[in-house]
PDB file of N, CA and C in Angstrom:
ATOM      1  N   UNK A   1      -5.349  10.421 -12.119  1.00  0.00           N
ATOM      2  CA  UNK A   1      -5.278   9.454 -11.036  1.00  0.00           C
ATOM      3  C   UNK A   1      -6.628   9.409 -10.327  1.00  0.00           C
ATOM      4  N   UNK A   2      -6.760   8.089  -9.809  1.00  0.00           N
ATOM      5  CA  UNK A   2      -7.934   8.225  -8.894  1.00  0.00           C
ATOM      6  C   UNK A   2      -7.775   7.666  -7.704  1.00  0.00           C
ATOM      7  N   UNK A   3      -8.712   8.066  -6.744  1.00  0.00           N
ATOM      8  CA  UNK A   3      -8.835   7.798  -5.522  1.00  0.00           C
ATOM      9  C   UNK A   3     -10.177   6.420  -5.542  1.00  0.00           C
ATOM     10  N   UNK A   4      -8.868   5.279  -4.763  1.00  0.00           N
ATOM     11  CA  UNK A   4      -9.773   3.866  -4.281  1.00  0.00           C
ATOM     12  C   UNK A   4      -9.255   3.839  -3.274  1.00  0.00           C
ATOM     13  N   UNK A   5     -10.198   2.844  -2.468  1.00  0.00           N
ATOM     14  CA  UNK A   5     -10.370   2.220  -1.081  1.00  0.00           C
ATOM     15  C   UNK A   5     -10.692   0.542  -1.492  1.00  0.00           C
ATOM     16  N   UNK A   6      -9.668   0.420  -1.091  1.00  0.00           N
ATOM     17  CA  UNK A   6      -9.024  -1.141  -1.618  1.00  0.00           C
ATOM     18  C   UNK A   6      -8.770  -2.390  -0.412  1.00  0.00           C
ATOM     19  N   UNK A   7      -8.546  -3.319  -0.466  1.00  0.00           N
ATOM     20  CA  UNK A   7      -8.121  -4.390   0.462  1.00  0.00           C
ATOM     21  C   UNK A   7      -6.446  -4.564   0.294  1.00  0.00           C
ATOM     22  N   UNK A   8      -5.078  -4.069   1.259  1.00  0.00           N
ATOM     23  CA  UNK A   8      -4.264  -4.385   1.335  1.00  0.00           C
ATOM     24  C   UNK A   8      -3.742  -5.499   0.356  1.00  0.00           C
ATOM     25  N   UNK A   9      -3.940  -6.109  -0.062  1.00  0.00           N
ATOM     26  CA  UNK A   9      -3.889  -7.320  -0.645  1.00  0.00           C
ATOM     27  C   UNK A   9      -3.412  -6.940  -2.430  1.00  0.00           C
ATOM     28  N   UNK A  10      -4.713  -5.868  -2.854  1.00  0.00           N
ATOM     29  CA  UNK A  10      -4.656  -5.604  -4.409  1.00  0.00           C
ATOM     30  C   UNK A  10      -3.740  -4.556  -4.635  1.00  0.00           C
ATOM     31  N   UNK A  11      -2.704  -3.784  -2.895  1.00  0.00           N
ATOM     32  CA  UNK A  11      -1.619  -2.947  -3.458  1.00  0.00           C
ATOM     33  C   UNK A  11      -1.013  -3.502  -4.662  1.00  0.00           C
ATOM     34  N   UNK A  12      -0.497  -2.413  -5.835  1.00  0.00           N
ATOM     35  CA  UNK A  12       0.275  -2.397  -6.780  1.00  0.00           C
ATOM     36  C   UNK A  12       1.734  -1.441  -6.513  1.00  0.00           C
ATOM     37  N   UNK A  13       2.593  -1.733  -6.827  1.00  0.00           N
ATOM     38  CA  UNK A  13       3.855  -0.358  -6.889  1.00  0.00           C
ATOM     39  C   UNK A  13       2.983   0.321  -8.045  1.00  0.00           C
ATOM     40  N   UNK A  14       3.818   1.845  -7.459  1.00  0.00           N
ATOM     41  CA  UNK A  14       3.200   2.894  -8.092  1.00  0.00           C
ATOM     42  C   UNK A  14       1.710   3.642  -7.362  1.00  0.00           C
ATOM     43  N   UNK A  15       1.255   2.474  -6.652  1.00  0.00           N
ATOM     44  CA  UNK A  15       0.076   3.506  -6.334  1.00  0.00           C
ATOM     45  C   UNK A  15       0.609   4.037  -5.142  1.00  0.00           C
ATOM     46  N   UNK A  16       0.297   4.922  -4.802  1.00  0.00           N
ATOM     47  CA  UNK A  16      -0.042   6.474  -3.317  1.00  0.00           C
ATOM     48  C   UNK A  16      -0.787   5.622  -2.120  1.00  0.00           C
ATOM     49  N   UNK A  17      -0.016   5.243  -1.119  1.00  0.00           N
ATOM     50  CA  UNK A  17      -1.017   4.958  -0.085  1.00  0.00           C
ATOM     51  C   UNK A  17      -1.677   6.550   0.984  1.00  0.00           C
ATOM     52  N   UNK A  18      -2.776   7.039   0.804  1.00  0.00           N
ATOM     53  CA  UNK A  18      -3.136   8.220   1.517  1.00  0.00           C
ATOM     54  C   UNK A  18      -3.606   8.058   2.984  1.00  0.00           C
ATOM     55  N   UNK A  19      -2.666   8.117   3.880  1.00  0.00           N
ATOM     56  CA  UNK A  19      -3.171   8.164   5.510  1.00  0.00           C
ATOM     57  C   UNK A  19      -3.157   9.228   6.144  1.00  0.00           C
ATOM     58  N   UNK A  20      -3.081   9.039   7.591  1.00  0.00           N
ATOM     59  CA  UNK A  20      -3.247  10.151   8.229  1.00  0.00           C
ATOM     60  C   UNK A  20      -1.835  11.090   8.243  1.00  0.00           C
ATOM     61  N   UNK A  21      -0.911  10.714   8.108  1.00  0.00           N
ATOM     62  CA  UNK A  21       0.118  11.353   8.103  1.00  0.00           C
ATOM     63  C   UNK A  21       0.503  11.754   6.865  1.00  0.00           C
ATOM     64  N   UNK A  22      -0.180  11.796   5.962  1.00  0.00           N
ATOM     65  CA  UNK A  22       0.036  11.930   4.068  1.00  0.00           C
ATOM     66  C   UNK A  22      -0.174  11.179   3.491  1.00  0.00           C
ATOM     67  N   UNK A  23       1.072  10.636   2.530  1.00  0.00           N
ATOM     68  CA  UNK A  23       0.749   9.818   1.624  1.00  0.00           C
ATOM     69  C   UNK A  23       2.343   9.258   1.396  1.00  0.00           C
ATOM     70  N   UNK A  24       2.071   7.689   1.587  1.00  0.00           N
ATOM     71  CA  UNK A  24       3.452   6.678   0.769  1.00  0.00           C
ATOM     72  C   UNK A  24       3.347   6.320  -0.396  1.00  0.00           C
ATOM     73  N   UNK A  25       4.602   6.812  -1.348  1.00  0.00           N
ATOM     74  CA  UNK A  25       4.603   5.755  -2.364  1.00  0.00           C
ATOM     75  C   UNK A  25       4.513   4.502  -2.504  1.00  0.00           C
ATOM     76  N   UNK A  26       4.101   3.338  -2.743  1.00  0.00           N
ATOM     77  CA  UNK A  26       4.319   2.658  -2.808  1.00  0.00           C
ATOM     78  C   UNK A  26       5.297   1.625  -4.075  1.00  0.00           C
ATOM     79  N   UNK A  27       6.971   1.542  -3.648  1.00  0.00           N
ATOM     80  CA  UNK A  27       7.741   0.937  -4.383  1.00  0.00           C
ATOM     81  C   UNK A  27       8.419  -0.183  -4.216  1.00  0.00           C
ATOM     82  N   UNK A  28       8.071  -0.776  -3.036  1.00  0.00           N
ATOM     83  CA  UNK A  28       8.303  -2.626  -2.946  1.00  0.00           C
ATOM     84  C   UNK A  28       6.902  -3.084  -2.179  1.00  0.00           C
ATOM     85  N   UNK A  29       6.528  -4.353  -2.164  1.00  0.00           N
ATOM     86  CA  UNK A  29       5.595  -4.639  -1.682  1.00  0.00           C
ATOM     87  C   UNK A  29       6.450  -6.303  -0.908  1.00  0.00           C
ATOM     88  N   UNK A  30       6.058  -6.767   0.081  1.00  0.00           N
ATOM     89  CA  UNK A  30       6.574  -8.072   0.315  1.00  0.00           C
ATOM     90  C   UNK A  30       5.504  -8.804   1.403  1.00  0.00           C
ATOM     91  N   UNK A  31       5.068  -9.675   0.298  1.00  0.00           N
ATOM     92  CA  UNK A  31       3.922 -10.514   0.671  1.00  0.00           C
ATOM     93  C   UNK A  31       4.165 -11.794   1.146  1.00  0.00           C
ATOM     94  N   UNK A  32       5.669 -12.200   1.808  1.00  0.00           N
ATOM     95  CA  UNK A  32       6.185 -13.945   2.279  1.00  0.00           C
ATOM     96  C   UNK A  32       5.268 -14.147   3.873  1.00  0.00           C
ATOM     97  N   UNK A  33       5.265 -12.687   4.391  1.00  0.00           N
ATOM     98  CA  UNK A  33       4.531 -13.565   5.834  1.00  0.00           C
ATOM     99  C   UNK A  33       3.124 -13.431   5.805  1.00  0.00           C
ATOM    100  N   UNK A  34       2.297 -13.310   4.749  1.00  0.00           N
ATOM    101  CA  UNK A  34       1.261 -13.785   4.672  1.00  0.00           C
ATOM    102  C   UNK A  34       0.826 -14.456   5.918  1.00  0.00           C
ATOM    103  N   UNK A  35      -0.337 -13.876   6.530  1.00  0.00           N
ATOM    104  CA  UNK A  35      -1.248 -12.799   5.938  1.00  0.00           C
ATOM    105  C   UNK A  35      -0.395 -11.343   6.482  1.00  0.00           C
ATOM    106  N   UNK A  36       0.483 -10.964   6.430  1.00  0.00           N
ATOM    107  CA  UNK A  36       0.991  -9.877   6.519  1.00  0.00           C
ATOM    108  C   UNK A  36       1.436  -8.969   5.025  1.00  0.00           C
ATOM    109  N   UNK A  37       1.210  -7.844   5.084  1.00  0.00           N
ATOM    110  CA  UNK A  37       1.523  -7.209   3.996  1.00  0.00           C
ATOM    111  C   UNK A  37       2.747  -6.053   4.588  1.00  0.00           C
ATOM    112  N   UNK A  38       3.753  -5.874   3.736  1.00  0.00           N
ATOM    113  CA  UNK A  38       4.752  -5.059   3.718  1.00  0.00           C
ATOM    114  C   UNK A  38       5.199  -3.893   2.707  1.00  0.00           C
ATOM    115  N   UNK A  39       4.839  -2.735   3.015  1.00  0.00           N
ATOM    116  CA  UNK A  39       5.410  -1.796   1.951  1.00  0.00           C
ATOM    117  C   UNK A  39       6.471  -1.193   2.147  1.00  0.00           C
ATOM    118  N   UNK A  40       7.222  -1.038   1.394  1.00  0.00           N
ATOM    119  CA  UNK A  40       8.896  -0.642   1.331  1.00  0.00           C
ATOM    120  C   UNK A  40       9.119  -1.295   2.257  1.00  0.00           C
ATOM    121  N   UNK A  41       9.672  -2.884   2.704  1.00  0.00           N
ATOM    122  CA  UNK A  41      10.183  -2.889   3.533  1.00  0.00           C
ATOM    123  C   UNK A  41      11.463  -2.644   3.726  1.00  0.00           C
ATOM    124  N   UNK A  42      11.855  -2.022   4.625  1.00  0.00           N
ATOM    125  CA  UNK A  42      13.247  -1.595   5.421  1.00  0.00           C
ATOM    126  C   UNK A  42      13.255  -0.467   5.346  1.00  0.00           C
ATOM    127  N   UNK A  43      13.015   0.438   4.575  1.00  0.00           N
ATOM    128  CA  UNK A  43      13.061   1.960   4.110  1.00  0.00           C
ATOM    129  C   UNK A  43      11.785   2.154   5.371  1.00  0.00           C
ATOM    130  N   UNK A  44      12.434   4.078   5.661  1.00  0.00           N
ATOM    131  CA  UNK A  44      11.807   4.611   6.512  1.00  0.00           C
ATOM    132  C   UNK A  44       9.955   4.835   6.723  1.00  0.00           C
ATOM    133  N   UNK A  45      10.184   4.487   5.727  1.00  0.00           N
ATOM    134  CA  UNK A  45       8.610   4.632   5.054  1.00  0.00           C
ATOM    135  C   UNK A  45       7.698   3.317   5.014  1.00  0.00           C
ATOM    136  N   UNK A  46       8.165   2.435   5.470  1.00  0.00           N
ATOM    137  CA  UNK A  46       7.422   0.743   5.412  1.00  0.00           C
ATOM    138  C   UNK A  46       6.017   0.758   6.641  1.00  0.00           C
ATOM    139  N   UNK A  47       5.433   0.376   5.621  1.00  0.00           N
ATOM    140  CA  UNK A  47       4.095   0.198   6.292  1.00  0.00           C
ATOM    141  C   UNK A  47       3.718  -0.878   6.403  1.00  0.00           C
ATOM    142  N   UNK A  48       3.328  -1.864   7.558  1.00  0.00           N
ATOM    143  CA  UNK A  48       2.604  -3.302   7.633  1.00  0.00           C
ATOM    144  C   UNK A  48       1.600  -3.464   8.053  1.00  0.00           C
ATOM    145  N   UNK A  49       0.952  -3.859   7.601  1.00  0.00           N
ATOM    146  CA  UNK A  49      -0.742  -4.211   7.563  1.00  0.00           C
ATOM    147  C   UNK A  49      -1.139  -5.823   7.079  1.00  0.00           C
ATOM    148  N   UNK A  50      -2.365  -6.054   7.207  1.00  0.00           N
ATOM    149  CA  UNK A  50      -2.791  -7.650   6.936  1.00  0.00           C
ATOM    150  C   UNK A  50      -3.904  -7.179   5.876  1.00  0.00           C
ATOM    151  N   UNK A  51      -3.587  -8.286   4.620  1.00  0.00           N
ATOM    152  CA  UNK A  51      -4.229  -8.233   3.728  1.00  0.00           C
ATOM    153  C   UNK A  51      -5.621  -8.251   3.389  1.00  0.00           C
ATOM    154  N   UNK A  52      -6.016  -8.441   4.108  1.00  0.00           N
ATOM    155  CA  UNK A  52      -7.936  -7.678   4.594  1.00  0.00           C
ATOM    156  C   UNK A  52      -7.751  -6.723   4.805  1.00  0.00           C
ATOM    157  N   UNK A  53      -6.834  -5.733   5.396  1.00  0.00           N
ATOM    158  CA  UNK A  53      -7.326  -4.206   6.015  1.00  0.00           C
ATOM    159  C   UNK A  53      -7.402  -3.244   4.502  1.00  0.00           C
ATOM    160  N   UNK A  54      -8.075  -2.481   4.936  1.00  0.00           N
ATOM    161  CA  UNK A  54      -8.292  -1.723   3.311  1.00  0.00           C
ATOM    162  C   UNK A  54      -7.650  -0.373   3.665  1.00  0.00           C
ATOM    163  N   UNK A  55      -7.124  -0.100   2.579  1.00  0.00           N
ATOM    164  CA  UNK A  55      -6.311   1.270   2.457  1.00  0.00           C
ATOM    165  C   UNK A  55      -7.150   1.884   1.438  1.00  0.00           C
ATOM    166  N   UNK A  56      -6.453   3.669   1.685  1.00  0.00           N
ATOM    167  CA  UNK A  56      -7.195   4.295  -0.074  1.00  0.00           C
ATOM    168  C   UNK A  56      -5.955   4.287  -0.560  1.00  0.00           C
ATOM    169  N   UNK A  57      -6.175   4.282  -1.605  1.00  0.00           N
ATOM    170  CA  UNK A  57      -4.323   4.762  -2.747  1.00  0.00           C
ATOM    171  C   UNK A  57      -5.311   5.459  -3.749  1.00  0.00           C
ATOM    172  N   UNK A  58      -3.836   6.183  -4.311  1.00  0.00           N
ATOM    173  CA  UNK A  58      -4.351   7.212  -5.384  1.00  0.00           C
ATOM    174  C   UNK A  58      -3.949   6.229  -6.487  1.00  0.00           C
ATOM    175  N   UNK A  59      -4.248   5.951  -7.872  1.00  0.00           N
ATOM    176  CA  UNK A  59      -3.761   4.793  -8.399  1.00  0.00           C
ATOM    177  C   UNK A  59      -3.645   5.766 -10.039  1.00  0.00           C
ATOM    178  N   UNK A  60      -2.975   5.538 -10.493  1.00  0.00           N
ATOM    179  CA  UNK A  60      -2.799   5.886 -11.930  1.00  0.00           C
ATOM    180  C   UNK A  60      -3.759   5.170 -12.961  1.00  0.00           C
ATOM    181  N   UNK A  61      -5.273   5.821 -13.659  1.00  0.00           N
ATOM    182  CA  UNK A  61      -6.142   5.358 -14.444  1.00  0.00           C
ATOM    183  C   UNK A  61      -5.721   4.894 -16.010  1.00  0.00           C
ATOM    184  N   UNK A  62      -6.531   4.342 -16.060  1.00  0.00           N
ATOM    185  CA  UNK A  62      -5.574   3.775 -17.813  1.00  0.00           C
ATOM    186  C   UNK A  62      -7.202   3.964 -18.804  1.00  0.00           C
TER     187      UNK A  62
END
């Protein structure tokens, strides 16, 4: 796996979002209120951000 610093926008499921409090999986993404970004939404774990802000994720290399 590797570590990127990305634009909200190019989240994939599957990648690791790494913040200050650890790290979210990321396993739904919901992109309708654009420019808003949604991870897991509803689950305890949902993170919202706008698709310019850049996150790191750990991402699985191919």
């Amino acid at each position: 796996m590797t570590d990127l610093h990305i634009p909200a926008d190019d989240l994939r499921i599957g990648d690791i979002i790494i913040h200050n409090d650890g790290e979210t999986a990321v396993r739904a993404l919901d992109r309708s209120a654009a420019p808003t970004i949604v991870t897991n939404p509803g689950d305890t774990d949902q993170i919202s951000g706008y698709l310019w802000q850049h996150v790191t994720v750990r991402r699985q290399t191919q």
